[in-house]
Structure formats: C-alpha cells, structure tokens
N, C-alpha and C. Protein backbone atom coordinates (compact mmCIF):
# COMPACT_ATOMS: atom_id res chain seq x y z
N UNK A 1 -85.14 113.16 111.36
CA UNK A 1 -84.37 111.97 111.09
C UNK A 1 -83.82 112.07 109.67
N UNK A 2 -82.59 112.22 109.67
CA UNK A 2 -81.94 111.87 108.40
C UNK A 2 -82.36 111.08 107.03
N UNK A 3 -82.41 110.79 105.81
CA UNK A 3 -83.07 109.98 105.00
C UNK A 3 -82.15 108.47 104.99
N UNK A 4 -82.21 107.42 104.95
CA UNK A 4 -81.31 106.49 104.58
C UNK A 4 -80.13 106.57 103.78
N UNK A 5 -79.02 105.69 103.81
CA UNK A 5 -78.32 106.17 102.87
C UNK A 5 -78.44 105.31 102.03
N UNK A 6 -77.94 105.18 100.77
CA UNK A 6 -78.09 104.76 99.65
C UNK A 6 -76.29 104.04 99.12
N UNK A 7 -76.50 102.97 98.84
CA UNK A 7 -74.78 103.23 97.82
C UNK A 7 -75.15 102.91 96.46
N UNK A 8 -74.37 103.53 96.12
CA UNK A 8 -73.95 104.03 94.64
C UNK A 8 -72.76 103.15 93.67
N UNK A 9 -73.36 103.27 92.70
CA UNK A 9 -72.92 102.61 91.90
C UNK A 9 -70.86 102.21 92.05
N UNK A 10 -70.20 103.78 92.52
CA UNK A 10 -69.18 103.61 92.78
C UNK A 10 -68.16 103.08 93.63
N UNK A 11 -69.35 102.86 94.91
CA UNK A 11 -69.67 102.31 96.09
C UNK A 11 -69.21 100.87 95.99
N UNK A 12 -70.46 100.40 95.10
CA UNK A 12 -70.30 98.79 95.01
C UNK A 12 -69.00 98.50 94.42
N UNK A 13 -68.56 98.72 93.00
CA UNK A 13 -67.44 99.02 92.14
C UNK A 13 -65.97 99.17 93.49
N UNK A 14 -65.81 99.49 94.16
CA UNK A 14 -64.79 99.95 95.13
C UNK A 14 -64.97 98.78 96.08
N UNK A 15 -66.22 98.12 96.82
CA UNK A 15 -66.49 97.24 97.49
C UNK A 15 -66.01 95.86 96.87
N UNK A 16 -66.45 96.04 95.64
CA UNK A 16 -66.16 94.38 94.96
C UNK A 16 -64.65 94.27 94.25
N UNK A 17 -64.47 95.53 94.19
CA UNK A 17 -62.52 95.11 94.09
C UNK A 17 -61.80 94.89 95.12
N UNK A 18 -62.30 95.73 96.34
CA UNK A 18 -61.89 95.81 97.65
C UNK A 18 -61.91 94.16 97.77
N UNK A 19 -62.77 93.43 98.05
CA UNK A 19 -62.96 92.19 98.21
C UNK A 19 -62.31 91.77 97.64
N UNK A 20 -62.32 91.50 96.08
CA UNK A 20 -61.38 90.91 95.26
C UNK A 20 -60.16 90.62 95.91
N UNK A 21 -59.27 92.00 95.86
CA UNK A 21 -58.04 91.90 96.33
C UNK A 21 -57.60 91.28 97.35
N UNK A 22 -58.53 91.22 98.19
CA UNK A 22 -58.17 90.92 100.28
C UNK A 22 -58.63 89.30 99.71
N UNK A 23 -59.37 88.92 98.92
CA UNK A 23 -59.20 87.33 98.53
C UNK A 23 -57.74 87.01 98.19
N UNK A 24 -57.61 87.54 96.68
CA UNK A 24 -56.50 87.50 96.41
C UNK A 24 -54.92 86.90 97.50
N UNK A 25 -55.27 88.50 98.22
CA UNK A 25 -53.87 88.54 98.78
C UNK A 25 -53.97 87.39 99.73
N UNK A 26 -54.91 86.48 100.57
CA UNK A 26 -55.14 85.60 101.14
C UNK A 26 -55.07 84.56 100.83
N UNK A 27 -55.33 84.30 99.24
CA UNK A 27 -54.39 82.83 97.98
C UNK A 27 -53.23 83.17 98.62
N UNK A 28 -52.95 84.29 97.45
CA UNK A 28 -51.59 83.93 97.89
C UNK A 28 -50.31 84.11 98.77
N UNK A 29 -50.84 84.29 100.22
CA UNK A 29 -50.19 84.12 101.12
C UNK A 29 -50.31 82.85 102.18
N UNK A 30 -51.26 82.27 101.90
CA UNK A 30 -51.33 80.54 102.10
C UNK A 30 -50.55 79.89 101.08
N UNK A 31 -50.38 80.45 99.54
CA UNK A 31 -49.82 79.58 98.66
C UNK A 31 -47.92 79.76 99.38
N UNK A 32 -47.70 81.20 99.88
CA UNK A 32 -46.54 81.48 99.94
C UNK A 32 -46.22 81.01 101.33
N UNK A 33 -46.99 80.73 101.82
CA UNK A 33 -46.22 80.50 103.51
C UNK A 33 -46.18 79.01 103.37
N UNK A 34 -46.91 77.95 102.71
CA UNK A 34 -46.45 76.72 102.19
C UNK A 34 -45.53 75.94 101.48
N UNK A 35 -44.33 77.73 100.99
CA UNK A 35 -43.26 77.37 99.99
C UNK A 35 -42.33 76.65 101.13
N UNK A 36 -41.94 76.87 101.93
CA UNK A 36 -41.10 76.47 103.47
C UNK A 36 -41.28 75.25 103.24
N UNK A 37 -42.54 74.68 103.47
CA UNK A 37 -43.07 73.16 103.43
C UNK A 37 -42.77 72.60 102.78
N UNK A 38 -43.10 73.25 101.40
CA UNK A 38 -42.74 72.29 100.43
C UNK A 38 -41.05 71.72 99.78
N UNK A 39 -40.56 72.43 100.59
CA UNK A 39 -39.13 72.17 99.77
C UNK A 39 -38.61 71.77 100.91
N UNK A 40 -38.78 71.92 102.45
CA UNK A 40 -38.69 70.81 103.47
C UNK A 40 -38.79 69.39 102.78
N UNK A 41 -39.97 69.09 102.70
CA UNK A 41 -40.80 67.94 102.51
C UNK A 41 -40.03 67.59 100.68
N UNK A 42 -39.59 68.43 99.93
CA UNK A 42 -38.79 67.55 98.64
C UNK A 42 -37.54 67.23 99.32
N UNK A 43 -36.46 67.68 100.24
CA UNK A 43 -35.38 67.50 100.25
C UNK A 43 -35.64 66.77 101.17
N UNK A 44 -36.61 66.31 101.94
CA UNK A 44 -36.36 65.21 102.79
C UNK A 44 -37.06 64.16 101.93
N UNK A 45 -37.21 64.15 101.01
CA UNK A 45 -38.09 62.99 100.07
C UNK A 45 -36.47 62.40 98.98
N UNK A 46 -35.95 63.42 99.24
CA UNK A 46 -34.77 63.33 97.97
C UNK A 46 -33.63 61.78 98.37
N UNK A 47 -33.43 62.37 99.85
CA UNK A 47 -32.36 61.24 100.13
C UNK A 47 -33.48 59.65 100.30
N UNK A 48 -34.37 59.66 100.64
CA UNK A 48 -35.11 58.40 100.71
C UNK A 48 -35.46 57.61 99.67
N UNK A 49 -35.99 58.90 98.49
CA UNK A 49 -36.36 58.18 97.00
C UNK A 49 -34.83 58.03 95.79
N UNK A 50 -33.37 58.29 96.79
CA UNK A 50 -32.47 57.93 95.89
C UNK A 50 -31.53 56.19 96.90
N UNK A 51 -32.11 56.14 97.64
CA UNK A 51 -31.98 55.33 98.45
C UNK A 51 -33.08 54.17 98.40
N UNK A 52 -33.98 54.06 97.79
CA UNK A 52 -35.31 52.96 97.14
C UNK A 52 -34.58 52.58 96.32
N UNK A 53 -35.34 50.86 96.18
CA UNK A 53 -34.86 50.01 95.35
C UNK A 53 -35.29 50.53 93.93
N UNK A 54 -35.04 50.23 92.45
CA UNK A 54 -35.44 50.64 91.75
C UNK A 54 -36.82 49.82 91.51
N UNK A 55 -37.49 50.15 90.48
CA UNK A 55 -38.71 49.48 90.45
C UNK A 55 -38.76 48.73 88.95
N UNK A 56 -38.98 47.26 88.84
CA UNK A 56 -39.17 46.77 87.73
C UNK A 56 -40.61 47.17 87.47
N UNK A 57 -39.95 47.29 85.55
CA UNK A 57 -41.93 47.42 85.25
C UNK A 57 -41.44 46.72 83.77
C-alpha cells in the first residue's frame, strides 16, 4: 500500500489563491450581470421622479 499523501506547503499556497480568485470572479460577475438592472431601474425612475411634485422642506 502506497504511503499517504501529504500537501505541501505549495499545495496550500496554489489552493488558497485558487479559491481566492473563483470568489473573486463570482463578486464580480453578480456585481456585473446587475449593471442591466440597474440602469433599467434609473431610467425608469428618471421619467417618474421628474414628473413628482416638488417637495417643500
């Protein structure tokens, strides 16, 4: 039977950037597939909030 394997220091180092990144790229491709939305949702806010009464203060 073979001995176990072991990881190595370079191992982990490669694992925890690996991760890093695949987080990363997962921000920001929720941040980027929400850009659509968001500028939907201003230009349909635009004609309604220039069309409101003004507001006394």
């Amino acid at each position: 039977m073979p001995p176990p394997k072991t990881a190595t220091v370079a191992a982990w180092v490669w694992a925890t950037t690996e991760t890093v990144a695949v987080i990363a790229l997962v921000v920001a491709g929720s941040w980027y597939s929400g850009v659509p939305t968001r500028r939907r949702s201003a230009s349909a806010a635009a004609p309604a909030a220039a069309e409101a009464e003004p507001v006394q203060v």
